[in-house]
N, C-alpha and C. Protein backbone atom coordinates (compact mmCIF):
# COMPACT_ATOMS: atom_id res chain seq x y z
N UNK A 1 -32.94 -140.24 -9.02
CA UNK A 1 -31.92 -140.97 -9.77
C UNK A 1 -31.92 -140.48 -11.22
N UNK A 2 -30.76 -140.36 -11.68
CA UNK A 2 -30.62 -139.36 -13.11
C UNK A 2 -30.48 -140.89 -13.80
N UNK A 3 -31.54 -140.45 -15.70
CA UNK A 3 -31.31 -141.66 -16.16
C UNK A 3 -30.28 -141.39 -17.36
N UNK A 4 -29.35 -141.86 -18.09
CA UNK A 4 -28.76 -142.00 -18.89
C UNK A 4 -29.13 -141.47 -20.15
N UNK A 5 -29.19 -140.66 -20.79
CA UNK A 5 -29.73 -140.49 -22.22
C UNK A 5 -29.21 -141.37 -23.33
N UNK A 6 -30.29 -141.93 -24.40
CA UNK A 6 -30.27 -142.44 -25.06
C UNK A 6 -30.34 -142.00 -26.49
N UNK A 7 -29.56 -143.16 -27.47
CA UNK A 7 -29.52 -142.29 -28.60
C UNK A 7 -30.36 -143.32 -29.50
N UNK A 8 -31.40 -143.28 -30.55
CA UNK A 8 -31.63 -144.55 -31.25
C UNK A 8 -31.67 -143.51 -32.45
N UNK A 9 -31.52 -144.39 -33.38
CA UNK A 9 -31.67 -144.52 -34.89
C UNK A 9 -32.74 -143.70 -35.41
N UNK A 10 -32.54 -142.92 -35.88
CA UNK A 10 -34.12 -141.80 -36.35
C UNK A 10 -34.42 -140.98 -35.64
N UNK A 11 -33.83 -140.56 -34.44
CA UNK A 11 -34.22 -139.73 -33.92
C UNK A 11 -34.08 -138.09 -34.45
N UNK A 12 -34.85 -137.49 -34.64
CA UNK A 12 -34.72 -136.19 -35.26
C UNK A 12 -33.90 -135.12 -34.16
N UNK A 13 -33.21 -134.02 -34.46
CA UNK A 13 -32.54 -133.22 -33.81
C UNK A 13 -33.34 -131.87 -33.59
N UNK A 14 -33.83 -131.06 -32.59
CA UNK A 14 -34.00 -129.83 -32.94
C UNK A 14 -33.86 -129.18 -34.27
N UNK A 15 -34.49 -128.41 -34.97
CA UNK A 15 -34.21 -127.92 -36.09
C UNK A 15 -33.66 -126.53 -35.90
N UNK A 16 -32.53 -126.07 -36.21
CA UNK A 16 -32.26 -124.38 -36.06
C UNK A 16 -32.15 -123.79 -37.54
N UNK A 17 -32.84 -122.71 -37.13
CA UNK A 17 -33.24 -121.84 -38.62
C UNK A 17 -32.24 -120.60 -38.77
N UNK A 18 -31.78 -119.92 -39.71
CA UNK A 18 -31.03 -118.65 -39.69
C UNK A 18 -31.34 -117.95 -40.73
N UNK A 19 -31.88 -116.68 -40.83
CA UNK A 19 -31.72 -115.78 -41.27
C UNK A 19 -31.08 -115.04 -41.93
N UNK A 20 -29.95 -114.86 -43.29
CA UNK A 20 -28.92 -114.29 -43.52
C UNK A 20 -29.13 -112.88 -43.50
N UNK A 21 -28.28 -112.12 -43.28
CA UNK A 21 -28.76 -110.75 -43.68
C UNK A 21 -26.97 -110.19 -44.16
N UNK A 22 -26.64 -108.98 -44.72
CA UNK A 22 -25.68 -108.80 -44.79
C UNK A 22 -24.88 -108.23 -44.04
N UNK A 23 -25.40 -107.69 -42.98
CA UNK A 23 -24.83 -107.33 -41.13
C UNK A 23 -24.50 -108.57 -40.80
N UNK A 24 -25.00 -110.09 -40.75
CA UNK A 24 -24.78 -111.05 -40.08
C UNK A 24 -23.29 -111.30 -41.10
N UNK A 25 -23.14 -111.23 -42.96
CA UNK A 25 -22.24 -111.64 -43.81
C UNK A 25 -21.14 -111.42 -43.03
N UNK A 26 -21.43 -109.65 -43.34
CA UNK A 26 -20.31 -109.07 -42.75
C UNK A 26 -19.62 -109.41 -41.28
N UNK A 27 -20.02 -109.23 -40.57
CA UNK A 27 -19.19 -109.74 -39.35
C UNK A 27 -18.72 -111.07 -38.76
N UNK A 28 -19.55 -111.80 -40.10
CA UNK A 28 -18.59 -113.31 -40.02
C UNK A 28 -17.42 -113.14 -40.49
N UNK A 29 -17.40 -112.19 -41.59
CA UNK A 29 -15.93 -112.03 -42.25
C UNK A 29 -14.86 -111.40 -41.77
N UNK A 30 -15.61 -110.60 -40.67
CA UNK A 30 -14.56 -109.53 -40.48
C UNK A 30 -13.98 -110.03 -39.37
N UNK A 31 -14.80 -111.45 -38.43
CA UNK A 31 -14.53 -112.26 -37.52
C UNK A 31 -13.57 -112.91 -37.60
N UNK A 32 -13.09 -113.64 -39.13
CA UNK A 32 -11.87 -114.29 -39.43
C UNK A 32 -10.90 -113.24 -39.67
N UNK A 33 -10.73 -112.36 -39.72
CA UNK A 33 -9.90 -111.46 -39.88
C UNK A 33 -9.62 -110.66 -41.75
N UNK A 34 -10.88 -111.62 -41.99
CA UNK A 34 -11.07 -110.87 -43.69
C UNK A 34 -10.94 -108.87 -44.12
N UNK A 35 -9.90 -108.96 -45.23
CA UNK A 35 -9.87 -107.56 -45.11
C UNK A 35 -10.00 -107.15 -46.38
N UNK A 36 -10.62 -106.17 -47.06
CA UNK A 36 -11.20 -105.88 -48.22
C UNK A 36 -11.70 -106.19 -48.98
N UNK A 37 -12.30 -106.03 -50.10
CA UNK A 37 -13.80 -106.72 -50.56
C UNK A 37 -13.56 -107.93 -51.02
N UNK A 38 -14.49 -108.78 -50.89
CA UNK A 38 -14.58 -110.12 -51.39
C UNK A 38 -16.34 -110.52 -51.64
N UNK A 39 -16.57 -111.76 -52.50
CA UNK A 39 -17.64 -111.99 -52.77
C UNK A 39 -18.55 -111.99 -51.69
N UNK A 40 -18.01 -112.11 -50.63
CA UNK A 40 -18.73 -112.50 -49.26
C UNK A 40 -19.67 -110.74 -49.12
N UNK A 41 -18.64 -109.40 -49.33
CA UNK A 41 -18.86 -108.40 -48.55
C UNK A 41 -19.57 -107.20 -49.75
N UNK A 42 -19.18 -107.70 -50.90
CA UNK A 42 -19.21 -106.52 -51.90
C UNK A 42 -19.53 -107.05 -53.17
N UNK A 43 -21.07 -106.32 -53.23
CA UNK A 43 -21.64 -106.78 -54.53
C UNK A 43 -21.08 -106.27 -55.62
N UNK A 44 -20.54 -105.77 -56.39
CA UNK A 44 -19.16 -105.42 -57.12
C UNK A 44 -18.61 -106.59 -57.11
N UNK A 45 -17.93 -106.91 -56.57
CA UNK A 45 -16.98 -107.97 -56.17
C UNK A 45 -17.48 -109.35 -56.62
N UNK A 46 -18.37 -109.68 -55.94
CA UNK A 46 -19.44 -110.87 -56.08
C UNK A 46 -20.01 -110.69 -57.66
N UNK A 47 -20.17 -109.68 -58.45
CA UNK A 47 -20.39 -109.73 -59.83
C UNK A 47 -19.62 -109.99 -60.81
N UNK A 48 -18.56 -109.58 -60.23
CA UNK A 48 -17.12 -109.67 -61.58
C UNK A 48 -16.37 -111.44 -61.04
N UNK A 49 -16.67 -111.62 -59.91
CA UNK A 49 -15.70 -112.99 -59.74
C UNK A 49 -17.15 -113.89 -59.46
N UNK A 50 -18.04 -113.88 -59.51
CA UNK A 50 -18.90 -115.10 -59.15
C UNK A 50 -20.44 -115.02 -60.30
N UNK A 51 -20.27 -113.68 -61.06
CA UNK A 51 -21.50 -113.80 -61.92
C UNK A 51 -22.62 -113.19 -61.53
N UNK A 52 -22.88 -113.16 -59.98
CA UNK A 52 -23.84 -112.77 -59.26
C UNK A 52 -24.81 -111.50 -58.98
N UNK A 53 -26.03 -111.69 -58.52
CA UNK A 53 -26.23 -110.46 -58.95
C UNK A 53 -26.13 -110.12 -57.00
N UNK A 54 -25.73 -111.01 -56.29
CA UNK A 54 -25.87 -110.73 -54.94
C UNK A 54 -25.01 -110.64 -54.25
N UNK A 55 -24.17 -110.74 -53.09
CA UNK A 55 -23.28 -111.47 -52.37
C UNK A 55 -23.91 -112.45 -51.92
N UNK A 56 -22.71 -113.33 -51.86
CA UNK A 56 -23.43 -114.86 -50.55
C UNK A 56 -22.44 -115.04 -49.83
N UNK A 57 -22.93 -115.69 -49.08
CA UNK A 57 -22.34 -116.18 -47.62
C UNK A 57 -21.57 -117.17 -47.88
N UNK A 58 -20.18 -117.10 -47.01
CA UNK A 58 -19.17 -118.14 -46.80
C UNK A 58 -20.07 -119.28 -46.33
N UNK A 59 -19.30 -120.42 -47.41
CA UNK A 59 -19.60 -121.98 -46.68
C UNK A 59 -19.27 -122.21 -45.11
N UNK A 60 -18.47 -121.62 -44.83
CA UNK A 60 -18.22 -121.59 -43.33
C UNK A 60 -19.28 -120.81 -42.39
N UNK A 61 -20.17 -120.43 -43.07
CA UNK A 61 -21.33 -119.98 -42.22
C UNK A 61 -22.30 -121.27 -41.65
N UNK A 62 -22.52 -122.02 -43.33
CA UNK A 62 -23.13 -122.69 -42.69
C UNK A 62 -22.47 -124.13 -41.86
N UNK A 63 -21.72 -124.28 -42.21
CA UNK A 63 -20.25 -125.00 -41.19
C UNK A 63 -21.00 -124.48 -39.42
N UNK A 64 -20.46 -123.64 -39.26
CA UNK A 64 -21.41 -122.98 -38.26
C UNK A 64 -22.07 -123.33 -37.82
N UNK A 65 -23.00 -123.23 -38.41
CA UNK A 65 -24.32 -123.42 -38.18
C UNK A 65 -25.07 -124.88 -37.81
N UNK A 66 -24.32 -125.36 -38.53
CA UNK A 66 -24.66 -126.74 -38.33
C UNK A 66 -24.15 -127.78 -37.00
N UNK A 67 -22.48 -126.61 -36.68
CA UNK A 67 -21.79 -127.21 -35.82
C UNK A 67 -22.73 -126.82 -34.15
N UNK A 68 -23.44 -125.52 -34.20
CA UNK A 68 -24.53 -124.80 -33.00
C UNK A 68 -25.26 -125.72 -33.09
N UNK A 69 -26.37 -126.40 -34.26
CA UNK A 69 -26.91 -127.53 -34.05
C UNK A 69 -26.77 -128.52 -32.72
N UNK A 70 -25.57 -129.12 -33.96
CA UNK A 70 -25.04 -130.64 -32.89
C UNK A 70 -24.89 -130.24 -31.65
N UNK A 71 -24.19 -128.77 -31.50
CA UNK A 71 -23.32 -128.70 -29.82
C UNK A 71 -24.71 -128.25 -29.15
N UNK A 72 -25.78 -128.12 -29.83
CA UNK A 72 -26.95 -128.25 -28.78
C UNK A 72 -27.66 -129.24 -28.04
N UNK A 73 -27.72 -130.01 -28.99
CA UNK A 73 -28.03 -131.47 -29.10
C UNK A 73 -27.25 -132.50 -28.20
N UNK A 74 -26.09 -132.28 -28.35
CA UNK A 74 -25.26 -133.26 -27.70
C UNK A 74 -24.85 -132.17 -25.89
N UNK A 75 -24.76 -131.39 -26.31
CA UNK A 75 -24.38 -130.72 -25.22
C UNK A 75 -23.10 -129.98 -25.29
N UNK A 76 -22.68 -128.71 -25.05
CA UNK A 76 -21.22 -128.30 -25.54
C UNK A 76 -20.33 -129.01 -24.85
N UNK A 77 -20.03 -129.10 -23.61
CA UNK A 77 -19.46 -129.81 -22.87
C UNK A 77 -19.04 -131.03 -23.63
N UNK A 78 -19.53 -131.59 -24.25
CA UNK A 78 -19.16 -132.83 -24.56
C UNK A 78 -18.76 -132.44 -26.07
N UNK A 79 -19.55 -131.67 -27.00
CA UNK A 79 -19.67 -131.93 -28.28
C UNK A 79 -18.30 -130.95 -28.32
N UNK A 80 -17.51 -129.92 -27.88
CA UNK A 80 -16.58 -129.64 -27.83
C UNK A 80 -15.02 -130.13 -27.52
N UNK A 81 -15.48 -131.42 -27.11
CA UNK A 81 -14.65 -132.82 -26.34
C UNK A 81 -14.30 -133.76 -27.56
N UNK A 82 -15.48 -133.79 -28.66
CA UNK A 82 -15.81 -135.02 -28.85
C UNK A 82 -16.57 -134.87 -30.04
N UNK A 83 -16.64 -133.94 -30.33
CA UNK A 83 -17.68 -133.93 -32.06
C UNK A 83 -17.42 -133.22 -33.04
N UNK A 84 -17.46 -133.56 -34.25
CA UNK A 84 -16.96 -133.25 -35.29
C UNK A 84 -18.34 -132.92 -36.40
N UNK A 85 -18.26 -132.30 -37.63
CA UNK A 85 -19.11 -132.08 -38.58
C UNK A 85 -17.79 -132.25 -39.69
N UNK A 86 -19.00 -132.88 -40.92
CA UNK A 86 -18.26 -132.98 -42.17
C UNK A 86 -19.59 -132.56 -43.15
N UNK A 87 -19.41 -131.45 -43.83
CA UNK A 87 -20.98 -130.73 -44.92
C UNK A 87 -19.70 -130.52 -45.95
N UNK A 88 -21.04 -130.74 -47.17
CA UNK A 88 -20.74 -130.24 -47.89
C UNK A 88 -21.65 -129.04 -48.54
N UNK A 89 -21.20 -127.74 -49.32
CA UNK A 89 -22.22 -126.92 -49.41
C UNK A 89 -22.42 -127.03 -51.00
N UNK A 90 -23.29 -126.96 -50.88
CA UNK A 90 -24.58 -127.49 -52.69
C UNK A 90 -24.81 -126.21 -53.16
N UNK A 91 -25.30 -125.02 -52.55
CA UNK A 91 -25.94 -123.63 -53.20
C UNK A 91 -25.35 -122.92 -52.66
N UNK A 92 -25.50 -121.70 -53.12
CA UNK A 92 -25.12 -120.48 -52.63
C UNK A 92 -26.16 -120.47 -51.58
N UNK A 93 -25.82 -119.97 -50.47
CA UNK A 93 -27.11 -118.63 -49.72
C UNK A 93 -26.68 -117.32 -49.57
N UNK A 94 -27.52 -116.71 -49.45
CA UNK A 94 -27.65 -115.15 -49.99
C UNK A 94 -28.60 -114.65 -48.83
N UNK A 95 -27.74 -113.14 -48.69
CA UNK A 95 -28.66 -112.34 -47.81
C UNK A 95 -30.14 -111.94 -48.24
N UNK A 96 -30.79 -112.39 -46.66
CA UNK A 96 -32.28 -112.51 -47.26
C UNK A 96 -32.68 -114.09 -47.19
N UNK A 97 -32.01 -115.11 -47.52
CA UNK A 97 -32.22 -116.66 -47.37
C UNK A 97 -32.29 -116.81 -45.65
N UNK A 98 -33.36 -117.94 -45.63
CA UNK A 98 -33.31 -118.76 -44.27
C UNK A 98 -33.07 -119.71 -44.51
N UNK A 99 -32.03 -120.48 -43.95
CA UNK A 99 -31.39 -121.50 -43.88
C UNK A 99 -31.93 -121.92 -42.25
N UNK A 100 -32.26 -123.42 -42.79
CA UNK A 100 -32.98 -124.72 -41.64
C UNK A 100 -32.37 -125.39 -41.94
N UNK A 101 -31.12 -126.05 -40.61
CA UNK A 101 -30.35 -127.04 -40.74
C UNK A 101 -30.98 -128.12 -39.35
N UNK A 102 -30.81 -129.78 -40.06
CA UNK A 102 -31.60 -130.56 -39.58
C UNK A 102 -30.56 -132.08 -39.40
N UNK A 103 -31.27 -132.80 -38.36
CA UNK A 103 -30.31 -133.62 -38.04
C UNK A 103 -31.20 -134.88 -37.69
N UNK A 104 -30.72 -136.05 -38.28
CA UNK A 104 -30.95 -137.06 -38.23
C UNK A 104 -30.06 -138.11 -37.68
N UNK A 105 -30.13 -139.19 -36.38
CA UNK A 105 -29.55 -139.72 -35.61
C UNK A 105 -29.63 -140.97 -36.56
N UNK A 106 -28.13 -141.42 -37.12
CA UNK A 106 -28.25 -142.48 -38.72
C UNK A 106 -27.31 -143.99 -38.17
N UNK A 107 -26.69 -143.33 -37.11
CA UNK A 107 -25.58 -144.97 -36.31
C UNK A 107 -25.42 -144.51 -35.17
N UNK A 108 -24.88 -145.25 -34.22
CA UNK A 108 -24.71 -145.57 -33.07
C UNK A 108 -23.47 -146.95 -32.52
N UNK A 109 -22.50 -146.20 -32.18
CA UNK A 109 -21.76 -147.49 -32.54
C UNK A 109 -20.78 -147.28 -30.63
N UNK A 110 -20.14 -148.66 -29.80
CA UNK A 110 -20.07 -148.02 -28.88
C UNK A 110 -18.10 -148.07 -29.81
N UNK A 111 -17.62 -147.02 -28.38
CA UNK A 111 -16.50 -147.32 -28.51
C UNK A 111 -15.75 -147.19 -27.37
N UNK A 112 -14.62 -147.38 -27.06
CA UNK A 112 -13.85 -147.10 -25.72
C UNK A 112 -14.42 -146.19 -24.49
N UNK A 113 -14.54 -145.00 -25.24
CA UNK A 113 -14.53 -143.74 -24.52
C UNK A 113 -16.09 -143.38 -24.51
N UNK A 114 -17.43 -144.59 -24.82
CA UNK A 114 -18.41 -144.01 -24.88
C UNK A 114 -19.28 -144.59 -25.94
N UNK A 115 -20.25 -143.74 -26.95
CA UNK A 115 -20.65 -144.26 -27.84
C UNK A 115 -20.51 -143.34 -28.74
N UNK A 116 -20.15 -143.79 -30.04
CA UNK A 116 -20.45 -142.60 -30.69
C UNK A 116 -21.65 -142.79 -31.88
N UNK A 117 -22.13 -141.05 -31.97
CA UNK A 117 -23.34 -141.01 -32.14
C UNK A 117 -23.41 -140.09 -33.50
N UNK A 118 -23.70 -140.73 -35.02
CA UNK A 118 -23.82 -140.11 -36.36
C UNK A 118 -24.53 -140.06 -36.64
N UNK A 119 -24.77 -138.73 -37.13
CA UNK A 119 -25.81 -137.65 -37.07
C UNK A 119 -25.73 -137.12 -38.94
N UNK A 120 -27.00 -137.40 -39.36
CA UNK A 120 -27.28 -136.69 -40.81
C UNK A 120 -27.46 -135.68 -40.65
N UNK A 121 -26.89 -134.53 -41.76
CA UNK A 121 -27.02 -133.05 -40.81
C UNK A 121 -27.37 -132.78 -42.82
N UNK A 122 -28.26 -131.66 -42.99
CA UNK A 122 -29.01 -131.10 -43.91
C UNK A 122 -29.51 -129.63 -43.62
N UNK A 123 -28.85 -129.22 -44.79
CA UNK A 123 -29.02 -127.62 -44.72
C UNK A 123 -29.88 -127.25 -46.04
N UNK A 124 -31.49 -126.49 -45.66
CA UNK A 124 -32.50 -125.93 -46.64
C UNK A 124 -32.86 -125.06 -46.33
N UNK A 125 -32.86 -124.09 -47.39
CA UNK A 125 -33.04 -122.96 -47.58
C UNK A 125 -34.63 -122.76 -47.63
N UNK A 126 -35.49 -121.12 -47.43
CA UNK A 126 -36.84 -120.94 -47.77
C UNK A 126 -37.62 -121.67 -49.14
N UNK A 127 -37.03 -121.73 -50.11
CA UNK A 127 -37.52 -122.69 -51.03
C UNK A 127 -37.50 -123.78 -51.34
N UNK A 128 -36.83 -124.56 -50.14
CA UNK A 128 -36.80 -125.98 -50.06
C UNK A 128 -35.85 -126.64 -50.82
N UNK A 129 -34.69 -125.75 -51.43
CA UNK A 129 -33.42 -126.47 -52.18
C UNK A 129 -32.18 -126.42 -50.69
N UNK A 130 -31.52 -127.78 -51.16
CA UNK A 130 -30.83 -128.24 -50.14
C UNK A 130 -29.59 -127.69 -50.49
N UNK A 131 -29.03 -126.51 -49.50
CA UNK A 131 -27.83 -125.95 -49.69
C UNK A 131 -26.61 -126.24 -48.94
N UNK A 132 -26.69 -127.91 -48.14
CA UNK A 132 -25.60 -128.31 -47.36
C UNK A 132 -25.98 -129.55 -47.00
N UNK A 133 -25.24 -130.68 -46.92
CA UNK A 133 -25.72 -131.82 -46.98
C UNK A 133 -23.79 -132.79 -45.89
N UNK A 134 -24.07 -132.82 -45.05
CA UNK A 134 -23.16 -133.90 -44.35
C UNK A 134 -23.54 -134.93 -43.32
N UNK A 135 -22.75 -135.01 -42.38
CA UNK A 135 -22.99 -135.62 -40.95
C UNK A 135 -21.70 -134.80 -40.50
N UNK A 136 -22.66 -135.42 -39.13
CA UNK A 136 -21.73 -134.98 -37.87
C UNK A 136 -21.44 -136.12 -36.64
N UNK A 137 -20.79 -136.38 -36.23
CA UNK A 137 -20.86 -137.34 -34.92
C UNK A 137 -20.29 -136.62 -33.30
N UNK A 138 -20.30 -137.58 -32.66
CA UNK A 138 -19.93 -137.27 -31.40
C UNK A 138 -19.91 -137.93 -30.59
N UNK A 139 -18.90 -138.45 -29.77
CA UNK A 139 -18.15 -139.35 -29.19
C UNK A 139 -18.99 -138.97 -27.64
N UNK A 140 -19.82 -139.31 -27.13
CA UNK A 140 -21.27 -139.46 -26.25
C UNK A 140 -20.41 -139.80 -24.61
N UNK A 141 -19.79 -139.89 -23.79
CA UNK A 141 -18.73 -140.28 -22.47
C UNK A 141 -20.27 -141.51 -22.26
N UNK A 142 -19.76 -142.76 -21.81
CA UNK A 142 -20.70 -143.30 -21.04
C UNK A 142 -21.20 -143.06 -19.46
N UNK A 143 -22.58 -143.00 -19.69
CA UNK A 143 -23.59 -142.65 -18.66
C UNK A 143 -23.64 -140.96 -18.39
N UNK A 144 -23.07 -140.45 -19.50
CA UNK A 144 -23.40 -138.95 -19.93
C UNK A 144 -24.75 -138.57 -19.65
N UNK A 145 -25.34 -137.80 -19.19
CA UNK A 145 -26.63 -136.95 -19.02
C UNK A 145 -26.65 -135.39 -19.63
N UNK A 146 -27.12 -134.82 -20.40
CA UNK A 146 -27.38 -133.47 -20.34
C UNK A 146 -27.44 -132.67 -19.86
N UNK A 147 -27.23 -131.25 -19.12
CA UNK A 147 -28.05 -130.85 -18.11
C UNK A 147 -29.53 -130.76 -19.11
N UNK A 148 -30.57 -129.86 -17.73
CA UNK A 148 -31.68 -129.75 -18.55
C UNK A 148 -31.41 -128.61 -19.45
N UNK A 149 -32.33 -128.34 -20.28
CA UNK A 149 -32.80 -127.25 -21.04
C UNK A 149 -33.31 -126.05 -20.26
C-alpha cells in the first residue's frame, strides 16, 4: 500500500550546488537566443557597462536553478503542473562561484486541487553571501506520491 507524502513546516529540501564556469555562462546565453557581447559573455563588455573586473551570470541562471531544486523535490510531473518560483537576486555570481540553493518548507495550506506547499528558497555562494533570496510553491494533487528516487 503506497503512503501519501507529507509536507510539514521546516522541512529542509535537498540542497543543489552549481558551479559557474564561463562554458556553463555562455551557453545559457546563447540558449535564449542572445547574440553579441553582453556583460553575461564578454569581459570588455562587463567592464565598460557594469564596472567589473569579471563577467557574471544572468539572474536567470539562478532562476534556474532554483526552479531544478523545487522540480526535484516536488517531482516534475507535478511541479511543472503546478509550481512556481519568485527570487530575488542580491549579488552578482561570477565564473568560478558555487552557488548552493536551499529550500525551506515555510506553509502548507490545502486548496481545491490539493495542497499547496511554500517553500523558502535561498541562494549562497562559496563565501557564504546570499546571492538570491525568494520562495517557491506548488500546488501538491491530493494523495500525490513521488515516484522513488
Amino acid at each position: 500500500m503506497a503512503v501519501t507524502r507529507t509536507y510539514t513546516i521546516g522541512d529542509a529540501l535537498p540542497p543543489l550546488a552549481k558551479t559557474m564556469s564561463q562554458d556553463m555562462i555562455n551557453a545559457f546565453e546563447k540558449s535564449g537566443g542572445a547574440k553579441g557581447p553582453s556583460q553575461f559573455t564578454d569581459l570588455e563588455t562587463a567592464k565598460g557597462t557594469l564596472g567589473t573586473s569579471t563577467t557574471v551570470a544572468s539572474g536567470r541562471m539562478s532562476l534556474t536553478f532554483a526552479t531544478e531544486m523545487l522540480r526535484r523535490y516536488f517531482g516534475s510531473d507535478v511541479y511543472n503542473n503546478g509550481g512556481m518560483v519568485d527570487l530575488r537576486f542580491l549579488r552578482p555570481v561570477r565564473p568560478g562561484d558555487t552557488v548552493t540553493f536551499t529550500g525551506k518548507v515555510t506553509a502548507t495550506a490545502k486548496e481545491a486541487d490539493g495542497t499547496r506547499v511554500t517553500v523558502e528558497v535561498t541562494g549562497t555562494n562559496q563565501k557564504g553571501a546570499v546571492t538570491a533570496a525568494g520562495m517557491g510553491a506548488c500546488i501538491v494533487p491530493s494523495g500525490y506520491l513521488p515516484p522513488e528516487e
